[in-house]
Structure formats: structure tokens, C-alpha cells
Protein backbone atom coordinates (compact mmCIF):
# COMPACT_ATOMS: atom_id res chain seq x y z
CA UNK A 1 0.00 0.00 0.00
CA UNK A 2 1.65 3.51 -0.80
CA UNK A 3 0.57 6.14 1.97
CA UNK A 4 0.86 9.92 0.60
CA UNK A 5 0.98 12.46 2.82
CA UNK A 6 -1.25 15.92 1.42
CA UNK A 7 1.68 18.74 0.07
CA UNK A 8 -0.74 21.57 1.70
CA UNK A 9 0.26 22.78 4.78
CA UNK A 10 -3.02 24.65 5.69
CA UNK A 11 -4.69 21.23 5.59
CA UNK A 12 -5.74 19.44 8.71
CA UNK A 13 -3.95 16.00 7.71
CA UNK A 14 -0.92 17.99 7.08
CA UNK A 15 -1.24 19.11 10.40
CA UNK A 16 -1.88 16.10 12.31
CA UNK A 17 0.45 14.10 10.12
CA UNK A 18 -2.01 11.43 8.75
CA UNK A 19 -1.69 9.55 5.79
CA UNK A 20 -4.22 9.83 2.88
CA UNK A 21 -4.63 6.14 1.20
CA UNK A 22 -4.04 6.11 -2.16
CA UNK A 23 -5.42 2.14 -2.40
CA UNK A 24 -8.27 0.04 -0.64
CA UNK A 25 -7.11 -3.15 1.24
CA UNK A 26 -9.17 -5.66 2.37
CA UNK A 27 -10.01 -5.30 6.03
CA UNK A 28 -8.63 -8.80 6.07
CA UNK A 29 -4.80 -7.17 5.50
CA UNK A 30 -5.28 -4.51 7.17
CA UNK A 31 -6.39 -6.56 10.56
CA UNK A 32 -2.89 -8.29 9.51
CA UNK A 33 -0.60 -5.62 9.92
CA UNK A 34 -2.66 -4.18 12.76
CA UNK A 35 -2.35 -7.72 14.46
CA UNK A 36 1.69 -8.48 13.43
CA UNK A 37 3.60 -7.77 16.44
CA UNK A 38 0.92 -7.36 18.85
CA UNK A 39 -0.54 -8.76 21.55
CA UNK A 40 -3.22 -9.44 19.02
CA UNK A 41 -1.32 -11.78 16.74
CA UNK A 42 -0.12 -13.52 19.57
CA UNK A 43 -3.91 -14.36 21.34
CA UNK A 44 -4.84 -15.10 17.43
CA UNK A 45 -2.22 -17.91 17.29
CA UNK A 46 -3.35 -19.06 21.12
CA UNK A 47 -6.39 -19.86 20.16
CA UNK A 48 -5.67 -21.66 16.55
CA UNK A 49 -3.65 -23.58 18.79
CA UNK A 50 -6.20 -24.94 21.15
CA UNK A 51 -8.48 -25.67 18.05
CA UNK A 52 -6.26 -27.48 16.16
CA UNK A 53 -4.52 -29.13 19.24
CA UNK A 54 -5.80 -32.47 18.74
CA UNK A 55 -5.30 -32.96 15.31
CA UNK A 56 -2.00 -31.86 15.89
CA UNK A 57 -0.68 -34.17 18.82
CA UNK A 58 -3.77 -36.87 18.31
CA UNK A 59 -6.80 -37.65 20.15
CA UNK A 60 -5.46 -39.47 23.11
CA UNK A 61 -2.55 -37.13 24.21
CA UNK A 62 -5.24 -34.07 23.26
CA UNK A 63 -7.63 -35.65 25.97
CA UNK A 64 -5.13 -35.62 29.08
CA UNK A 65 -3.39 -31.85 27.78
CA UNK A 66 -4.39 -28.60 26.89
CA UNK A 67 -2.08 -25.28 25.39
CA UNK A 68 -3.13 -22.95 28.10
CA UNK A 69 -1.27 -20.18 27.08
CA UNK A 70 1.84 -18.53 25.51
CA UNK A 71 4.01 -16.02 26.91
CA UNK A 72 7.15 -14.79 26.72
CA UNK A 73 7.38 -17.54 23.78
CA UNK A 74 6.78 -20.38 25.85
CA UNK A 75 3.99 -22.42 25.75
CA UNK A 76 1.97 -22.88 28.73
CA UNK A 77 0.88 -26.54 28.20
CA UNK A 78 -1.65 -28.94 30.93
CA UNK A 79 -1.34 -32.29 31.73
CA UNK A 80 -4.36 -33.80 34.00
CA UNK A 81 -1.82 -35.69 35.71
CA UNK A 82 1.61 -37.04 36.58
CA UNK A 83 1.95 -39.79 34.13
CA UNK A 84 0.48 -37.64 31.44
CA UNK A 85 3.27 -34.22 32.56
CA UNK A 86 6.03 -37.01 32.09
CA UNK A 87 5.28 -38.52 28.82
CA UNK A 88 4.71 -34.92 27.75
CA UNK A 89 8.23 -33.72 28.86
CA UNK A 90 9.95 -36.89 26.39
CA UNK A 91 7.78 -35.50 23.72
CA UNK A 92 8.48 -31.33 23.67
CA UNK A 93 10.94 -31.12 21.27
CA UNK A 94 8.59 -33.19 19.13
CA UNK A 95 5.51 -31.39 20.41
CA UNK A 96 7.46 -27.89 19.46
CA UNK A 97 8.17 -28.78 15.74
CA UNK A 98 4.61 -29.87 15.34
CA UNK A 99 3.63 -26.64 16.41
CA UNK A 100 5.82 -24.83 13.50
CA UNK A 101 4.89 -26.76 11.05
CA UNK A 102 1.44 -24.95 11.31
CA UNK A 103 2.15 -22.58 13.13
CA UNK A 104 5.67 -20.77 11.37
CA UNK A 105 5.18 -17.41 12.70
CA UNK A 106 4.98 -18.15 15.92
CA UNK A 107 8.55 -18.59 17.61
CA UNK A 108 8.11 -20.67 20.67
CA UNK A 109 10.94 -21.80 22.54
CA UNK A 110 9.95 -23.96 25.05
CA UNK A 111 7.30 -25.55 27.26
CA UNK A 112 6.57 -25.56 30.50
CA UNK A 113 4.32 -27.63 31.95
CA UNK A 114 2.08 -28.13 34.77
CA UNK A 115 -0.75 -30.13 36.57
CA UNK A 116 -4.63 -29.07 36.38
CA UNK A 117 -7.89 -29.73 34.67
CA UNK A 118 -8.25 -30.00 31.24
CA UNK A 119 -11.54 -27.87 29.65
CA UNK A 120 -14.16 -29.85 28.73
CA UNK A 121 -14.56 -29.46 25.12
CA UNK A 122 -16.70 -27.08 22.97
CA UNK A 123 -19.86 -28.16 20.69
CA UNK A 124 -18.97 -28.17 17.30
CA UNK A 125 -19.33 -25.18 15.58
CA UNK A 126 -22.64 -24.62 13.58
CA UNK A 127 -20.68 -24.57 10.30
CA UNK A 128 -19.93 -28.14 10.46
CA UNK A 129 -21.60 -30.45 8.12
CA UNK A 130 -24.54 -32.47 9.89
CA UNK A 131 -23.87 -35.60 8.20
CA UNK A 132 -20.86 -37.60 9.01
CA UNK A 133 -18.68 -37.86 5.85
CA UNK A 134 -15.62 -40.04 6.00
CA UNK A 135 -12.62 -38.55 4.99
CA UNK A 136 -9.52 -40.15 4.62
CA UNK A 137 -7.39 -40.54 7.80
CA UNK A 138 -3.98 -37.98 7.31
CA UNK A 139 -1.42 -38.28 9.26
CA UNK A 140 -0.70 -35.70 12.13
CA UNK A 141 1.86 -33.13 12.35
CA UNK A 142 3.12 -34.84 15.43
CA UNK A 143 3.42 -38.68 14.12
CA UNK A 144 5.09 -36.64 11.13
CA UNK A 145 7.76 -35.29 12.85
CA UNK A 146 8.34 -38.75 14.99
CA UNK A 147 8.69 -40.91 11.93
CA UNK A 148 11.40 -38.27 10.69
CA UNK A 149 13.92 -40.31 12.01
CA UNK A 150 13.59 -43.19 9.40
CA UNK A 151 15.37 -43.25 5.70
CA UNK A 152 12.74 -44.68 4.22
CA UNK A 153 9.87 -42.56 2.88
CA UNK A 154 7.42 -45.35 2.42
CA UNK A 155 8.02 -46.57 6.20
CA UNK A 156 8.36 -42.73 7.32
CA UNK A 157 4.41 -42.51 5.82
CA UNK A 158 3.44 -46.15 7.17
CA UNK A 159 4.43 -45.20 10.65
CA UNK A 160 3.12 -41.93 10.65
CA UNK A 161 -0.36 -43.31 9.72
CA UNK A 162 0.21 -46.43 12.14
CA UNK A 163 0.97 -43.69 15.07
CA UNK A 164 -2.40 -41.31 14.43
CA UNK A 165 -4.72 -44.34 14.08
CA UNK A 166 -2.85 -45.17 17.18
CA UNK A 167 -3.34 -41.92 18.99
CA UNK A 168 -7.18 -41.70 17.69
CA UNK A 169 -8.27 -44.87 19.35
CA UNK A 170 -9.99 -43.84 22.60
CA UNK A 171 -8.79 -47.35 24.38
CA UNK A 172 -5.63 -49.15 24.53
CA UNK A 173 -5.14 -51.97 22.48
CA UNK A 174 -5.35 -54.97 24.15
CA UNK A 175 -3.20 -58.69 23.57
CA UNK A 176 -7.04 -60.06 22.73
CA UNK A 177 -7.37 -56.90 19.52
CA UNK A 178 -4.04 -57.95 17.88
């Protein structure tokens, strides 16, 4: 966008130094710019974060943790409980690159953790389809990044699936489902 500033010093923009637009913008850029750098921005990528969280980390480690908040470029994360804080501190460097890969922007550099309740979750929104559709199962940022380690990109995308379908089950498989 190119500002100009009005040439006539009797004016009253002159005068108070604000800029005439010389283009429209959509309000979306202009929230944008208004929101980079600010407090704003920062809340905006907050709460993308708790929506997405579960298909980020999967549906199992989303039930027993919650991204309470960031600050200071830390990420404020929940764990309902002991076992749950602990498994979370192996996976944080993990955890962390899953959150740039959707997240780029944002430049967190740790997490701290801590014990408490985890929200109940919200309804659905209203703008979600009322019949159940089934869409194909992708895998999650966070098997993703854990099947990194392998050479082979047919195993990498073999584990990565293996490790969400893992994650989404809401039980433990037991010797008797194998």
C-alpha cells in the first residue's frame, strides 16, 4: 500500500500528520498488519492452537493436555496428571516442531508444563456439516515429525499413519485386539 501524505500545509492531515490512502485493502490485511507484532497476533495464534490441538498431537494425548497459554514464547501446556506431565516432557521437542509446522510465525521456545484440569470441550461449531462424511485418515503433524527419524519414505508414511490411528483410538489396544 503507498501512503501519501497531502503537500498543503493549511490542511488538517498535514497538520496532524495522517496519511491519505491512495489504495483500498481488504479489512482482512489490514487486521494483519494491525495484528503483526501485537498482543493481538499472539492471542490469534493461542487460540488456533487450542483448536487445532488435537489434530495436531492426536486424540489421546489431546484428551489428558491442553495449550493454556503462551508467553514470553513459551507455551503454557496442561497435563491432568503425573503420568500424562512425564510422557509430555519426552515428547516437547517433538511437540514444538509440530507446532511450527502450522504454526511458522509463531517462535516458541519452550514448554513448561504443569498439573490441572483440562476444559471440557466445545460443541462443534454450527458450520460443520450435519452428516458424518468419511474422509480419509492424514497423518498428524506430530506422528510426522516422529517418523522423521527413518530413511525410508514409504516406512516414514506407514508409521506416521500407524501412530495417528494409534493416537485416535480412545482405548488401549489390548493382547485379545491384535
Amino acid at each position: 500500500m503507498r501512503r501519501l501524505y497531502p503537500a498543503d500545509e493549511s490542511s488538517v492531515a498535514f497538520r496532524y500528520n495522517v496519511p491519505i490512502m491512495g489504495t483500498f485493502e481488504s479489512i482482512h490485511s489490514v487486521l494483519q498488519d494491525v495484528a503483526k507484532g501485537s498482543a493481538l497476533a499472539l492471542k490469534l495464534s493461542e487460540v488456533r492452537l487450542q483448536q487445532e490441538w488435537e489434530g495436531l498431537v492426536g486424540q489421546t494425548i489431546a484428551k489428558h493436555s491442553y495449550p493454556e497459554s503462551i508467553r514470553y514464547k513459551k507455551l503454557y501446556l496442561v497435563a491432568d496428571n503425573s503420568i500424562w506431565l512425564q510422557q509430555l516432557m519426552f515428547l516437547k521437542t517433538t511437540i514444538l516442531e509440530a507446532i511450527h509446522s502450522i504454526l511458522p510465525d509463531l517462535a516458541l521456545t519452550d514448554i513448561i508444563l504443569r498439573i490441572g484440569s483440562i476444559p471440557q470441550k466445545r460443541p462443534a461449531s454450527i458450520s460443520t456439516p450435519l452428516t458424518s462424511t468419511v474422509r480419509p485418515i492424514l497423518p498428524s503433524p506430530f506422528a510426522i515429525a516422529l517418523s522423521q527419524q527413518l530413511n525410508n519414505p514409504d516406512l516414514q508414511v506407514l508409521l506416521s499413519l500407524t501412530i495417528t490411528k494409534a493416537l485416535a483410538q480412545t482405548t488401549p489396544p489390548t493382547p485379545e485386539m491384535t
